[in-house]
N, C-alpha and C. Protein backbone atom coordinates (compact mmCIF):
# COMPACT_ATOMS: atom_id res chain seq x y z
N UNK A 1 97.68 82.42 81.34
CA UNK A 1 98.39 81.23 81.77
C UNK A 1 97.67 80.68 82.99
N UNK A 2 97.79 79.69 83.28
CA UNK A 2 97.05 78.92 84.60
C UNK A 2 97.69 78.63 85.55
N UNK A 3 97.30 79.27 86.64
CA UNK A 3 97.60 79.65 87.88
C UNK A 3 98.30 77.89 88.19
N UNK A 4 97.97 77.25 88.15
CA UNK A 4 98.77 75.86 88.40
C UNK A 4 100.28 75.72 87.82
N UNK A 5 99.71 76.33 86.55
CA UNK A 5 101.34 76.17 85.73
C UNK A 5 102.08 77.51 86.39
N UNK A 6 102.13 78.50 86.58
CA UNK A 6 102.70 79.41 87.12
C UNK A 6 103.05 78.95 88.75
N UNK A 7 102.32 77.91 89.17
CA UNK A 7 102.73 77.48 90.54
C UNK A 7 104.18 76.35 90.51
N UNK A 8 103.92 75.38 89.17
CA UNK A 8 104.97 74.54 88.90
C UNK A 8 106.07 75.71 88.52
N UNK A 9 106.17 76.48 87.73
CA UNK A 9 107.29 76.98 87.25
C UNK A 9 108.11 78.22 88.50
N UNK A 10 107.33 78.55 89.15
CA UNK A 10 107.74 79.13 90.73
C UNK A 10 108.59 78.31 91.48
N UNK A 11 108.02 76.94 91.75
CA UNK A 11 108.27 76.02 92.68
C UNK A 11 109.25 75.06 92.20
N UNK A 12 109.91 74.90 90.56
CA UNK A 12 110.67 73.54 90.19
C UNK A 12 111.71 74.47 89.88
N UNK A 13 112.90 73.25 89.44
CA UNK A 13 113.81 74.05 88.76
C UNK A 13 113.35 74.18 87.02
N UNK A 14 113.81 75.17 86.87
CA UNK A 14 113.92 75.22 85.05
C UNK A 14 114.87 75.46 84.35
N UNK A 15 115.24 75.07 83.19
CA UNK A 15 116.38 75.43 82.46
C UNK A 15 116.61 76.32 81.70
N UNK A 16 117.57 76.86 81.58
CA UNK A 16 118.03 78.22 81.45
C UNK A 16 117.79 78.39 79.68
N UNK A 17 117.50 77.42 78.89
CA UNK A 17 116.66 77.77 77.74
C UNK A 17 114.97 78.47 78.19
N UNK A 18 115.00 77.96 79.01
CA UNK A 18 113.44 78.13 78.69
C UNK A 18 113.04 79.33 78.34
N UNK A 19 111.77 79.61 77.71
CA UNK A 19 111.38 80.70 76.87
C UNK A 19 110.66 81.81 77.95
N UNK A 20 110.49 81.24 79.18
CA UNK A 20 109.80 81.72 80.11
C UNK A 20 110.94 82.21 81.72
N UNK A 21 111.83 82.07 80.99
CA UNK A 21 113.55 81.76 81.87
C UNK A 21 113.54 83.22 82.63
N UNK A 22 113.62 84.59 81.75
CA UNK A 22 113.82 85.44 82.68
C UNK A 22 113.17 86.20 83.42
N UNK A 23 111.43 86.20 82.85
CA UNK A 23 110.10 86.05 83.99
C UNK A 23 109.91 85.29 84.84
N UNK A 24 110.49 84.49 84.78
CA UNK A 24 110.25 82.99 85.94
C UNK A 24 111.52 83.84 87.03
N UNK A 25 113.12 83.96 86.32
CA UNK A 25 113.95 84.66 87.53
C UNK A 25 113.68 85.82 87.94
N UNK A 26 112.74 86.88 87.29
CA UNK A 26 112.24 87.75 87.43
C UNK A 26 111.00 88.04 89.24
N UNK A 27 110.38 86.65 89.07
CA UNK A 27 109.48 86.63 89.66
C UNK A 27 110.00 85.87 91.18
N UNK A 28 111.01 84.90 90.91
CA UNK A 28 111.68 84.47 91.85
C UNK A 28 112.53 85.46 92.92
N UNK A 29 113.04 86.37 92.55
CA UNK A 29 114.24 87.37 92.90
C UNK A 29 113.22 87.93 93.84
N UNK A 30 111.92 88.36 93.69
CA UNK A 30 111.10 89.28 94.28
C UNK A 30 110.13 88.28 95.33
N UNK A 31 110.03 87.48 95.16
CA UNK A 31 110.00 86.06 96.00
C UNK A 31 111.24 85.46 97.10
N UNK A 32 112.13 85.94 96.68
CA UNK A 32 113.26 85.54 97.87
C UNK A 32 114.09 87.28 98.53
N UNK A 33 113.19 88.22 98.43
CA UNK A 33 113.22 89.38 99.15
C UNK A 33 112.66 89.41 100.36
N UNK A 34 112.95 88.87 101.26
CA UNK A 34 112.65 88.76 102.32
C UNK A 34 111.01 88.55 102.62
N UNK A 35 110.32 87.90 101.64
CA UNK A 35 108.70 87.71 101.81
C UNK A 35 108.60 86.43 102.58
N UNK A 36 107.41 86.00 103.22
CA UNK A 36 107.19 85.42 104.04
C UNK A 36 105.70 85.25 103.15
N UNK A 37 105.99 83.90 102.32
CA UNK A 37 104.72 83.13 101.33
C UNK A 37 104.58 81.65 101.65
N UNK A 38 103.83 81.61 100.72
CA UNK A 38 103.29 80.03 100.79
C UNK A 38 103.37 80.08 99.12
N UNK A 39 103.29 79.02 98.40
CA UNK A 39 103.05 79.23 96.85
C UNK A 39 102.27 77.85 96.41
N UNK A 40 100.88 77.93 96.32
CA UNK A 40 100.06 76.85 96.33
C UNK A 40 98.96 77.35 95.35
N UNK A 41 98.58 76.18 94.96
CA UNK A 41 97.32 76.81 93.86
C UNK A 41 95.70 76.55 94.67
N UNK A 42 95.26 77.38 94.46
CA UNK A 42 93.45 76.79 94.71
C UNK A 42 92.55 77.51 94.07
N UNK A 43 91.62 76.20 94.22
CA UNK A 43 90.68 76.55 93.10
C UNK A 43 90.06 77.64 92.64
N UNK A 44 90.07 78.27 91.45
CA UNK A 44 89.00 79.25 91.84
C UNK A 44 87.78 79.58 92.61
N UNK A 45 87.00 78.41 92.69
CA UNK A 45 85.80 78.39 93.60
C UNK A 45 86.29 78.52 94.64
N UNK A 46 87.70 78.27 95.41
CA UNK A 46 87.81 78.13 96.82
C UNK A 46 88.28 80.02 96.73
N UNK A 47 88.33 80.69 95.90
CA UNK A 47 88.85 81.88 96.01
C UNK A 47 88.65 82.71 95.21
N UNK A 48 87.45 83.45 95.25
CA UNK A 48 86.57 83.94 93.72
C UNK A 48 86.69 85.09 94.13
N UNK A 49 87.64 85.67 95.00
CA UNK A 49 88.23 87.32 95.02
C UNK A 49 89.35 87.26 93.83
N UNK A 50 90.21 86.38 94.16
CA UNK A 50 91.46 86.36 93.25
C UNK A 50 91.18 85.97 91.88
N UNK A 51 90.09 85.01 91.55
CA UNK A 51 89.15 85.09 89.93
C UNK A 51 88.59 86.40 89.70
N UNK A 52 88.15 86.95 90.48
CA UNK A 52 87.90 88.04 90.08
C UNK A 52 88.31 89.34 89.86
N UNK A 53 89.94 88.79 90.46
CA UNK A 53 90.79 90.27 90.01
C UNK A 53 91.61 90.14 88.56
N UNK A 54 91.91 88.91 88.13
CA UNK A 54 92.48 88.03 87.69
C UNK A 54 91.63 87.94 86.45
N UNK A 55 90.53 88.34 86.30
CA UNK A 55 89.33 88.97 85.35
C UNK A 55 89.30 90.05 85.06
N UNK A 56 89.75 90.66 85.86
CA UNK A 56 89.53 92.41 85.89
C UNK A 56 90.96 92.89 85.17
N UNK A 57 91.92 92.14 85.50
CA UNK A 57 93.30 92.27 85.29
C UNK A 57 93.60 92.06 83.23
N UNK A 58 92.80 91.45 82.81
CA UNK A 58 92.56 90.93 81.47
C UNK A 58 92.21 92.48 80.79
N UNK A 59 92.05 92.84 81.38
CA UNK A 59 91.37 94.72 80.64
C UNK A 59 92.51 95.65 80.78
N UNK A 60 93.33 95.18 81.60
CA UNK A 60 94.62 96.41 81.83
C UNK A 60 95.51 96.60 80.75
N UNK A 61 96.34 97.38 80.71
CA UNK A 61 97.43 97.32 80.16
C UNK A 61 99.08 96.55 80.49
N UNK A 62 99.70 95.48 80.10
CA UNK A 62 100.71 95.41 80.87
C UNK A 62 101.67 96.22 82.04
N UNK A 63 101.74 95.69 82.81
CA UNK A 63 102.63 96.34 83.62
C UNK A 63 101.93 95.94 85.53
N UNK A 64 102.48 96.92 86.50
CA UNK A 64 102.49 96.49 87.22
C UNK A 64 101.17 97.71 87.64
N UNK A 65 100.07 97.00 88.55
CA UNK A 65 99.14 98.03 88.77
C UNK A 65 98.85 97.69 90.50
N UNK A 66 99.10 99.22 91.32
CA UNK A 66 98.52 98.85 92.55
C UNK A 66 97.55 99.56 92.97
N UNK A 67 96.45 99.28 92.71
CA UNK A 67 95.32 99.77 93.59
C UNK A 67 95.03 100.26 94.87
N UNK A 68 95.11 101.70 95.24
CA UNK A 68 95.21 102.25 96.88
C UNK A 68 93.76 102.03 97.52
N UNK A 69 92.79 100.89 96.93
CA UNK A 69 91.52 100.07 97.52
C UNK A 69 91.07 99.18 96.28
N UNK A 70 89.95 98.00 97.01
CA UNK A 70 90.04 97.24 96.18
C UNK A 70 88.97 97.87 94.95
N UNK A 71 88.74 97.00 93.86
CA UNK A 71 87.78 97.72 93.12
C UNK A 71 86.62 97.33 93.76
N UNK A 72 85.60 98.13 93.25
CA UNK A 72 83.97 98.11 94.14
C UNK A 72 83.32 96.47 93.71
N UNK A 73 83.59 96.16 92.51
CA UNK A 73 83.33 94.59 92.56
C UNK A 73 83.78 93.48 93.29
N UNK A 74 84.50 93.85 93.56
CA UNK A 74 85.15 92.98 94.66
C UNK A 74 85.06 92.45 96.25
N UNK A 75 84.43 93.46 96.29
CA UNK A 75 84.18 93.56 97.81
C UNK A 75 83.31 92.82 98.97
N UNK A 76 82.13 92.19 98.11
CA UNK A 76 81.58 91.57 98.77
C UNK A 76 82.27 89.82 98.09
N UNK A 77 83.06 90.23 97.58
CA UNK A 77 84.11 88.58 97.58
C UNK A 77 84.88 88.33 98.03
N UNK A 78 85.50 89.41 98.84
CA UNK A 78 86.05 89.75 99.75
C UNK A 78 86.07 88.78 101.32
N UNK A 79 84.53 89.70 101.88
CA UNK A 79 83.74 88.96 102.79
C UNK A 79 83.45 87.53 102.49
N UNK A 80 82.82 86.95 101.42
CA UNK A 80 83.09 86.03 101.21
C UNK A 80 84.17 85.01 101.53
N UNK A 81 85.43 85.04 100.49
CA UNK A 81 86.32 84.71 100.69
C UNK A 81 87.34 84.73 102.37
N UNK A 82 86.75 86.08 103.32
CA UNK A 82 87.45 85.89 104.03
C UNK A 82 86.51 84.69 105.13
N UNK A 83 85.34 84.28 104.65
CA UNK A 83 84.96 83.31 105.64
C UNK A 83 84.62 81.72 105.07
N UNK A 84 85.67 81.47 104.30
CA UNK A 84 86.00 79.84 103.91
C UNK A 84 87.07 79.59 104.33
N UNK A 85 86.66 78.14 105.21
CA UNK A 85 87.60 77.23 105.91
C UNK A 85 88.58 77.15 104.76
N UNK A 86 90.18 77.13 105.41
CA UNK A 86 91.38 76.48 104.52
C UNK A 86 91.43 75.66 105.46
């Protein structure tokens, strides 16, 4: 799905048909747990750590995965990423 459309369906209201209804409240509930976000889309080029996990993530198995470091590909996108102007 594209990170834009997952930004509209975060950010609007939706109706309680929708086919995407109890992942969307799913994702909201854990979003209004006391987190402190922003919910904005950017480009992949402006953020080719998060393309690249988001790539890596395509090979997993469903579910929820947390990594106790990042993977070794990542890392120098990392550095990267942490030195572009927002």
């Amino acid at each position: 799905m594209d990170a834009l459309l997952v930004v509209h369906f975060l950010t609007r209201p939706f109706g309680d048909n929708h086919s995407l209804g109890t992942s969307i409240s799913d994702c909201l509930e854990l979003i209004n747990e006391r987190w402190v976000l922003e919910m904005r889309h950017e480009l992949r080029e402006g953020n080719k750590c998060m393309d690249r996990l988001a790539n890596l993530a395509q090979d997993l198995a469903l579910g929820v995965v947390l990594p106790h470091t990042p993977p070794i590909s990542i890392l120098s996108l990392l550095q990267v990423d942490a030195c572009v102007k927002r």
